[in-house]
PDB file of N, CA and C in Angstrom:
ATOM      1  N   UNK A   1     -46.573  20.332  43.136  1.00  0.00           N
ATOM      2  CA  UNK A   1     -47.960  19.916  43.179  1.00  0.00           C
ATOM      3  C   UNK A   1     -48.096  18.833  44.244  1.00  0.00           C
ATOM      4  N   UNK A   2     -49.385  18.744  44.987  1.00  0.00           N
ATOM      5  CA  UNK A   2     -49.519  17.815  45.699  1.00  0.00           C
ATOM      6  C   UNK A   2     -50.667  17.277  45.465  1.00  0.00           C
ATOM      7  N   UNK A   3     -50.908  15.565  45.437  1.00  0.00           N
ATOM      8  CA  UNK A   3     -51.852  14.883  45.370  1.00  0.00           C
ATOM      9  C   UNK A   3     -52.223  14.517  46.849  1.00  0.00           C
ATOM     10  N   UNK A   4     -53.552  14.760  47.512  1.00  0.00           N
ATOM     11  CA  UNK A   4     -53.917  13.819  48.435  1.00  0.00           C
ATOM     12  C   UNK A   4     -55.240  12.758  48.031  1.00  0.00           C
ATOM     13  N   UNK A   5     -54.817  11.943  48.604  1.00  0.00           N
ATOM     14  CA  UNK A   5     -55.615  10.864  48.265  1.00  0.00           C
ATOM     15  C   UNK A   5     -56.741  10.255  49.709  1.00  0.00           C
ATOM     16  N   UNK A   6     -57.743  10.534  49.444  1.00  0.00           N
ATOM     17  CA  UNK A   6     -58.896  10.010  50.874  1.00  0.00           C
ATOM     18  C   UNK A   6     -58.637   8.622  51.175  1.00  0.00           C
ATOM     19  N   UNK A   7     -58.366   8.550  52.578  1.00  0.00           N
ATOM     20  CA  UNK A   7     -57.899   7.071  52.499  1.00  0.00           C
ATOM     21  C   UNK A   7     -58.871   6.917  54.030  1.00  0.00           C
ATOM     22  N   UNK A   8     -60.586   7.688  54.055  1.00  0.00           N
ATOM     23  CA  UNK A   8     -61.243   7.555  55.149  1.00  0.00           C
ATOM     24  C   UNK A   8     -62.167   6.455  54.645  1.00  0.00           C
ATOM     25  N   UNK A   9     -62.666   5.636  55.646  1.00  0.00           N
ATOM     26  CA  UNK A   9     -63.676   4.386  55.299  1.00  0.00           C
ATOM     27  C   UNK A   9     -64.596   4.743  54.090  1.00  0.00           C
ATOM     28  N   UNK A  10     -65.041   5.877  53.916  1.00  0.00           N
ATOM     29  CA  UNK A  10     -66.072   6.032  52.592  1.00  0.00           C
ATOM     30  C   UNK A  10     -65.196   5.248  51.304  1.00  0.00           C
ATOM     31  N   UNK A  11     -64.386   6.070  51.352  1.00  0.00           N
ATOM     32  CA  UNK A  11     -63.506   5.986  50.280  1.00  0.00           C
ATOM     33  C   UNK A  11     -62.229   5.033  50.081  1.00  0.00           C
ATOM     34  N   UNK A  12     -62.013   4.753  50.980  1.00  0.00           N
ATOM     35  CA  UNK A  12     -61.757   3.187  51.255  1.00  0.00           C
ATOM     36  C   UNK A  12     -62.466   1.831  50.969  1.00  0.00           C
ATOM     37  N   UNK A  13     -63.832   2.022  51.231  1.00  0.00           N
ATOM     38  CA  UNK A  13     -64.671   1.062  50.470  1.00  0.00           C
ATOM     39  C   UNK A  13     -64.995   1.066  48.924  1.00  0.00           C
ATOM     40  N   UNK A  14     -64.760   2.136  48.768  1.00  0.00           N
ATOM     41  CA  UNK A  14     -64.535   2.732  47.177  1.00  0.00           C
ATOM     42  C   UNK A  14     -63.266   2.442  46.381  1.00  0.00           C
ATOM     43  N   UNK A  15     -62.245   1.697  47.045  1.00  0.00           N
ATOM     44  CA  UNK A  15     -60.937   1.365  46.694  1.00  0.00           C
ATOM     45  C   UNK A  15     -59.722   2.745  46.349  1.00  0.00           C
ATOM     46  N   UNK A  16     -60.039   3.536  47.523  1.00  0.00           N
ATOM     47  CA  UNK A  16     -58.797   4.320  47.390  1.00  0.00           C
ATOM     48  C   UNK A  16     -57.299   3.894  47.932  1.00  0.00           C
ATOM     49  N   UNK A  17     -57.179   2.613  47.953  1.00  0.00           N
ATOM     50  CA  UNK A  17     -55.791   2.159  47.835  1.00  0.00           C
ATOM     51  C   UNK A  17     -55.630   1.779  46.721  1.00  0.00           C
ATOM     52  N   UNK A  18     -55.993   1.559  45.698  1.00  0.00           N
ATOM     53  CA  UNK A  18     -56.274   0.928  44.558  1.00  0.00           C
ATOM     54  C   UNK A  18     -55.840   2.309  43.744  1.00  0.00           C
ATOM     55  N   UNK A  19     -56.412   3.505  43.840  1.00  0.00           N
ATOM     56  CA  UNK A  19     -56.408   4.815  43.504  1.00  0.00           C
ATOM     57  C   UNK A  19     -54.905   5.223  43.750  1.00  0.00           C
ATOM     58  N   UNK A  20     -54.797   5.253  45.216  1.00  0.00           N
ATOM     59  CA  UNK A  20     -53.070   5.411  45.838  1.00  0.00           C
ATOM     60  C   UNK A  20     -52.443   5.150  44.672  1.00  0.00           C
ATOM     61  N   UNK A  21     -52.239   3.526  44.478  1.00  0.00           N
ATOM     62  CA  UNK A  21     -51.245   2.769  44.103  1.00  0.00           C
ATOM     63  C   UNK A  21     -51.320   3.079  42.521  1.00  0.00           C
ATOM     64  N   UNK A  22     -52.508   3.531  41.797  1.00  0.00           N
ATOM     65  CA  UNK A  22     -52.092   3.779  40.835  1.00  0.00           C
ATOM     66  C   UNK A  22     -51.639   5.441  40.276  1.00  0.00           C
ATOM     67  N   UNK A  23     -52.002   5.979  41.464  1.00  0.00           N
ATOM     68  CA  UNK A  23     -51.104   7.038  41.583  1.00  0.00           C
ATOM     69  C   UNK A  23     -49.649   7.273  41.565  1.00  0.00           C
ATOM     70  N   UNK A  24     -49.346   6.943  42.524  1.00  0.00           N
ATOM     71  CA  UNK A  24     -48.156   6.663  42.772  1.00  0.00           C
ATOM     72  C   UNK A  24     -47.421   5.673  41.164  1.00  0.00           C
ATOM     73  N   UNK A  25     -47.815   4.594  40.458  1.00  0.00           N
ATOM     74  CA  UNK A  25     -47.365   4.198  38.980  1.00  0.00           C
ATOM     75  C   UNK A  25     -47.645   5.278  38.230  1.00  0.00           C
ATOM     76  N   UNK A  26     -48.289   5.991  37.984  1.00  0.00           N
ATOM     77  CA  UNK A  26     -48.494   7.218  37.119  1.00  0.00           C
ATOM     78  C   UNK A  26     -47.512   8.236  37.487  1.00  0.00           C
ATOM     79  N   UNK A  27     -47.220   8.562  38.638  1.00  0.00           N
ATOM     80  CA  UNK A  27     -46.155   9.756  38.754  1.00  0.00           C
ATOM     81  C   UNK A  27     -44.684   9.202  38.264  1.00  0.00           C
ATOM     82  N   UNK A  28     -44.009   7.312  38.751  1.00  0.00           N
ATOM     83  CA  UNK A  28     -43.221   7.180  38.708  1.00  0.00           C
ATOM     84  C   UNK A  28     -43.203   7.140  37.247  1.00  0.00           C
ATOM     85  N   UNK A  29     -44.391   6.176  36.310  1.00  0.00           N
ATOM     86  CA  UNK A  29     -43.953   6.200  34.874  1.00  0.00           C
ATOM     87  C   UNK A  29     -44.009   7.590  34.137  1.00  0.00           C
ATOM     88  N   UNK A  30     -44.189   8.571  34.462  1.00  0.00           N
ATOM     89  CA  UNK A  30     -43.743  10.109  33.953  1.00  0.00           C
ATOM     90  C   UNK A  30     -43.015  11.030  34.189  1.00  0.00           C
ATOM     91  N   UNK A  31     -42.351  10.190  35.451  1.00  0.00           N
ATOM     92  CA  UNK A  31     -40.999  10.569  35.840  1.00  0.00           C
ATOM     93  C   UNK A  31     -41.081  11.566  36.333  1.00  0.00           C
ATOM     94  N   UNK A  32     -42.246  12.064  37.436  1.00  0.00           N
ATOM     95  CA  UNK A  32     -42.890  13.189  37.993  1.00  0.00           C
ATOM     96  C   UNK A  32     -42.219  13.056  39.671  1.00  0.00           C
ATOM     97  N   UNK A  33     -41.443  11.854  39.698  1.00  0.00           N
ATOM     98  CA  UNK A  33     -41.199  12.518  41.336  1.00  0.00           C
ATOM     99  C   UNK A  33     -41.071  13.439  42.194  1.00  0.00           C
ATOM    100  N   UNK A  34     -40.060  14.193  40.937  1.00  0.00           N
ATOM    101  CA  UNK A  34     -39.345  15.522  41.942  1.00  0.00           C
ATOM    102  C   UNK A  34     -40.412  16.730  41.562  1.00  0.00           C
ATOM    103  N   UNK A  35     -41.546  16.592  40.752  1.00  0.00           N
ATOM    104  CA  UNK A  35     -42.682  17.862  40.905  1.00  0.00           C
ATOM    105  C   UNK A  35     -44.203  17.311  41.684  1.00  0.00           C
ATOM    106  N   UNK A  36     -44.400  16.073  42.074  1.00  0.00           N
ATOM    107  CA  UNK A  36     -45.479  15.704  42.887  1.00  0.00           C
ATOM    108  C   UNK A  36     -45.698  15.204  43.906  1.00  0.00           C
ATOM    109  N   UNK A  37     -46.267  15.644  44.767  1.00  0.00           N
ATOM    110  CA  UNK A  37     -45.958  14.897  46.418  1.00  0.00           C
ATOM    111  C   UNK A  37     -47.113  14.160  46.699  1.00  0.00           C
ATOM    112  N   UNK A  38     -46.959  13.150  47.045  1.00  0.00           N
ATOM    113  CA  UNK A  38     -48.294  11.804  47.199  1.00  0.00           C
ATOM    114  C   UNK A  38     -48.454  11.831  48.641  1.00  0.00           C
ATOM    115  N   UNK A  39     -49.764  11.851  49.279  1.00  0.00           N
ATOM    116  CA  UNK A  39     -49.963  11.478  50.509  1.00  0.00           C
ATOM    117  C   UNK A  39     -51.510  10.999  50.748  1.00  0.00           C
ATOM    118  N   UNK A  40     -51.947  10.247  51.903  1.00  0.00           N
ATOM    119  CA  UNK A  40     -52.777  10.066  52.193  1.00  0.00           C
ATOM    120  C   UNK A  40     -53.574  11.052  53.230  1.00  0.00           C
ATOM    121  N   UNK A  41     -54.825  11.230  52.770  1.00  0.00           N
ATOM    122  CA  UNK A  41     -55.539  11.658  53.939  1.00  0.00           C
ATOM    123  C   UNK A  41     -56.934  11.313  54.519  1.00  0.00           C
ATOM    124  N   UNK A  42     -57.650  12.144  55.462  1.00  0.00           N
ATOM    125  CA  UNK A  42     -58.688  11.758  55.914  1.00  0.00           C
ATOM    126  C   UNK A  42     -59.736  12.680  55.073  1.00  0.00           C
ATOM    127  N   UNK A  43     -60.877  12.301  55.640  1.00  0.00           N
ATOM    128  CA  UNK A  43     -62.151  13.073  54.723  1.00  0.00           C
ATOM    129  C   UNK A  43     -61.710  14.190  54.251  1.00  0.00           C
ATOM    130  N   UNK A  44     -62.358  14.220  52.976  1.00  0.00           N
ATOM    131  CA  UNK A  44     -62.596  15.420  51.814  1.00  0.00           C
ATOM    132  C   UNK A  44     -63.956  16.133  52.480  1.00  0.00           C
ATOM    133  N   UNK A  45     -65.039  15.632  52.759  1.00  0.00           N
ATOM    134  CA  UNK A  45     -66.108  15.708  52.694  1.00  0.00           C
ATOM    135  C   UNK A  45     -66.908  15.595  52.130  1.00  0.00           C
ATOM    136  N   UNK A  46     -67.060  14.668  50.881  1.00  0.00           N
ATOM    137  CA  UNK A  46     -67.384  14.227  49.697  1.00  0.00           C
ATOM    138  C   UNK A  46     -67.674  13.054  49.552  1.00  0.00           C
ATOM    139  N   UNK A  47     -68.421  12.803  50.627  1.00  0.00           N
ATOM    140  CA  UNK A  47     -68.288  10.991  51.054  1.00  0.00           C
ATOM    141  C   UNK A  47     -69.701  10.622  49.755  1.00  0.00           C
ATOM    142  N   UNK A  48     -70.485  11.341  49.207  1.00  0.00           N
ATOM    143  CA  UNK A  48     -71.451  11.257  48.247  1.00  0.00           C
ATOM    144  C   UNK A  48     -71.320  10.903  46.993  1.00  0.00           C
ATOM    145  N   UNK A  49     -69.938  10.946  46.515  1.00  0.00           N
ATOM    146  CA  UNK A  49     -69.748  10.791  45.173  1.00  0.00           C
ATOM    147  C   UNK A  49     -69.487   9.020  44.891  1.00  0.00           C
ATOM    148  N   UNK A  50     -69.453   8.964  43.367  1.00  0.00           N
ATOM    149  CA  UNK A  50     -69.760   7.634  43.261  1.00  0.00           C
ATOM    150  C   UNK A  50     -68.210   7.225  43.374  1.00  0.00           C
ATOM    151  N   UNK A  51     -67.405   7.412  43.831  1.00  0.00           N
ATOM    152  CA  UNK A  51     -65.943   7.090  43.685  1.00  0.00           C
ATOM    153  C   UNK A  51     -64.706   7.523  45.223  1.00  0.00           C
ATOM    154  N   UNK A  52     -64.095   7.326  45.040  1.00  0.00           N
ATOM    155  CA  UNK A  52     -62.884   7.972  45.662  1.00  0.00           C
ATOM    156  C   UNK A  52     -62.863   9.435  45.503  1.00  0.00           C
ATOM    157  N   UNK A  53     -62.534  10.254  46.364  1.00  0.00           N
ATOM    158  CA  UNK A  53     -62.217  11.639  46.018  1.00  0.00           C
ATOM    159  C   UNK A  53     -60.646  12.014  46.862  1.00  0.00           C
ATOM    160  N   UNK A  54     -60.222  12.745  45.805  1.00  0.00           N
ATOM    161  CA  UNK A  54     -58.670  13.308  45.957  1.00  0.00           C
ATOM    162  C   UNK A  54     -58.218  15.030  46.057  1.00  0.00           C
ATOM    163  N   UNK A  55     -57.781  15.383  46.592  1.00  0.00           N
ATOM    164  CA  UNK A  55     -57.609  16.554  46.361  1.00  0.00           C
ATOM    165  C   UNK A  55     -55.942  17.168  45.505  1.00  0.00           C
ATOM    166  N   UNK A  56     -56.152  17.608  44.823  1.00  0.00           N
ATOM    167  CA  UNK A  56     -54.487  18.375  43.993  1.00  0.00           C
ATOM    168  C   UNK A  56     -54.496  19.746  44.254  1.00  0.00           C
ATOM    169  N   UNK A  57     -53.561  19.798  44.619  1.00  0.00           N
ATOM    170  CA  UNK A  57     -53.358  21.341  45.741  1.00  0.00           C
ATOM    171  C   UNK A  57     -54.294  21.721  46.199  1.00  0.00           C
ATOM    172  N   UNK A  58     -55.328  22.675  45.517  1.00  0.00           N
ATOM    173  CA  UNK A  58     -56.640  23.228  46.322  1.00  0.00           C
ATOM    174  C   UNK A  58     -57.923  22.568  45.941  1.00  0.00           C
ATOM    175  N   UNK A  59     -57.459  21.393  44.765  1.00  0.00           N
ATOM    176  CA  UNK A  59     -59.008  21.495  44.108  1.00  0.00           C
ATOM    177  C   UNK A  59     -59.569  19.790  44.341  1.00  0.00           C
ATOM    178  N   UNK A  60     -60.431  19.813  45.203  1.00  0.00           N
ATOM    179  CA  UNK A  60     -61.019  18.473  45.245  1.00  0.00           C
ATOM    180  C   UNK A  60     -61.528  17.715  43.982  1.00  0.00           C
ATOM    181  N   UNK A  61     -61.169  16.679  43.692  1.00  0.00           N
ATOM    182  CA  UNK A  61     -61.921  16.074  42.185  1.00  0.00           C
ATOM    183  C   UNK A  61     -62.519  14.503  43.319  1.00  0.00           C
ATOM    184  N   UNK A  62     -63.546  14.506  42.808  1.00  0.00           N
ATOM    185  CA  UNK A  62     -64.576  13.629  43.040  1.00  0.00           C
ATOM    186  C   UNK A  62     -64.772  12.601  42.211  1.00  0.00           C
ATOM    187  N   UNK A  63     -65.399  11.167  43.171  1.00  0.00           N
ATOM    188  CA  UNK A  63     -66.217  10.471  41.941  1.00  0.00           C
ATOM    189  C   UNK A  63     -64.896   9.820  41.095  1.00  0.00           C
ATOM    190  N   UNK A  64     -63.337   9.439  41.373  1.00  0.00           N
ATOM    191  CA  UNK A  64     -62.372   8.584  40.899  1.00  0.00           C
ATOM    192  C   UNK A  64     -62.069   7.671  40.776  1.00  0.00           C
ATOM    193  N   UNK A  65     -62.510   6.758  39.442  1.00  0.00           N
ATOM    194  CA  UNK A  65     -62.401   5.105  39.705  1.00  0.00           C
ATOM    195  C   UNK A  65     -61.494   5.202  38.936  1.00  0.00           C
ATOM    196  N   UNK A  66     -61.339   3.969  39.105  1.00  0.00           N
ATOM    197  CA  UNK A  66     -59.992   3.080  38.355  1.00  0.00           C
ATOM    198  C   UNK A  66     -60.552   3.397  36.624  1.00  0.00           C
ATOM    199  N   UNK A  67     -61.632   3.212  36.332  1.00  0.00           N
ATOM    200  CA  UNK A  67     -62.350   3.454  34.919  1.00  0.00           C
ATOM    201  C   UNK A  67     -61.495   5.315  34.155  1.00  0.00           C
ATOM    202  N   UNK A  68     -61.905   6.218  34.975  1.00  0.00           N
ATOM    203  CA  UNK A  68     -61.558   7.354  34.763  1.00  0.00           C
ATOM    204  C   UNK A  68     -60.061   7.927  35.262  1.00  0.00           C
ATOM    205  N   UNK A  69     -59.613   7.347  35.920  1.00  0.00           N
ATOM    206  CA  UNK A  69     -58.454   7.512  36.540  1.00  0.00           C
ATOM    207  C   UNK A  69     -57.200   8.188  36.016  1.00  0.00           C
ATOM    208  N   UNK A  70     -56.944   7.645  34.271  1.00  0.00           N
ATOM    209  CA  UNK A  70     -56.286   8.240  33.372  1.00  0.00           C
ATOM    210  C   UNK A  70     -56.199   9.142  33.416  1.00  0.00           C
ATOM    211  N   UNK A  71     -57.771   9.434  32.622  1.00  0.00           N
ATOM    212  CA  UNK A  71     -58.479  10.525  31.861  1.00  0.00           C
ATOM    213  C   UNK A  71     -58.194  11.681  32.949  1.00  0.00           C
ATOM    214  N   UNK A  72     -58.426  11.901  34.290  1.00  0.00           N
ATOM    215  CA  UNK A  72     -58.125  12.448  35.241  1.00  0.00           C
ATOM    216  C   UNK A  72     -56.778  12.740  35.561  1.00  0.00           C
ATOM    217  N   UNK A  73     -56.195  11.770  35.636  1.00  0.00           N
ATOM    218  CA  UNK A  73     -54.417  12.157  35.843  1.00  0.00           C
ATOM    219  C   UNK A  73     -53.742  13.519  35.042  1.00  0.00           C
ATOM    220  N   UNK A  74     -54.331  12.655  33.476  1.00  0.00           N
ATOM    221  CA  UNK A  74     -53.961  13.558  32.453  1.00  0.00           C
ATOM    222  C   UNK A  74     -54.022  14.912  32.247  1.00  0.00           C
ATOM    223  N   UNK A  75     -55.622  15.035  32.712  1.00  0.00           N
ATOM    224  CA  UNK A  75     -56.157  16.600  32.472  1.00  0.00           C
ATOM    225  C   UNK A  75     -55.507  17.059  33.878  1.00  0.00           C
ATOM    226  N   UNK A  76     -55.298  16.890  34.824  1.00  0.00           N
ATOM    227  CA  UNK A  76     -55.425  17.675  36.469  1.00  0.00           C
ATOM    228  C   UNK A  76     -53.878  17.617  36.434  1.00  0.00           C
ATOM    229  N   UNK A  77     -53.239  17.010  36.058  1.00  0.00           N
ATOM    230  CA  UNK A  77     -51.692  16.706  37.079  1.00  0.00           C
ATOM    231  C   UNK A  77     -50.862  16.579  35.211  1.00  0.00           C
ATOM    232  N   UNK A  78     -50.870  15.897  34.375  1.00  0.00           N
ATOM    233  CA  UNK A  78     -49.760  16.032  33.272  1.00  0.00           C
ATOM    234  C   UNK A  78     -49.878  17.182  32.558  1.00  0.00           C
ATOM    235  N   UNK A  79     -51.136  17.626  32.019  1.00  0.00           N
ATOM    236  CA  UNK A  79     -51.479  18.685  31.684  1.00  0.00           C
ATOM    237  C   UNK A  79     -50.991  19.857  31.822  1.00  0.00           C
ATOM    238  N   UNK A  80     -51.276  20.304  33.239  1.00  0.00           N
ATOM    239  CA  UNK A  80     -50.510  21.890  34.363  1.00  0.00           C
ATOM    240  C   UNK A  80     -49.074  21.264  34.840  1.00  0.00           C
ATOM    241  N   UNK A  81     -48.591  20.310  34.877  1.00  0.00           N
ATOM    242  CA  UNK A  81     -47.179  20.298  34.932  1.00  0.00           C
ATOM    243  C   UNK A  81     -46.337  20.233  33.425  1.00  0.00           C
ATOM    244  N   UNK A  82     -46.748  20.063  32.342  1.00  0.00           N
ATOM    245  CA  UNK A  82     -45.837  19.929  31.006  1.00  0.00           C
ATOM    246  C   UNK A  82     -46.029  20.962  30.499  1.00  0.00           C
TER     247      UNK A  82
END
């Protein structure tokens, strides 16, 4: 699986390093290294949503704060990998 994470000024002002970094603690505390690949990228095209937007393999999720962030991890990425 791969996480990308928008790391273009929209979403940058939206705190997608903040997003990164707790990405990246979520894969290491589930001990997901060797099934998830973390990277940064440029626009989604989704600069509208109220949040950060990320993409996991094909599917853009929108609208990612630190508030929902869990709740998101859980369903998109622990979920389809366990």
């Amino acid at each position: 699986m791969t996480i990308e994470i928008c790391l273009g000024s929209s979403c940058h002002v939206k705190g997608s390093k903040r997003i990164f970094a707790l990405t990246e603690k979520a894969i290491k505390d589930n001990k997901l290294e060797k099934k998830v690949k973390l990277a940064g990228t440029l626009c989604l095209g989704q600069c509208g949503s109220n949040g950060v937007n990320i993409k996991i393999d094909e599917e853009i999720v929108t609208a990612v704060t630190e508030n929902n962030f869990n709740e998101i991890f859980t369903e998109k990425v622990i979920n389809v990998l366990k």
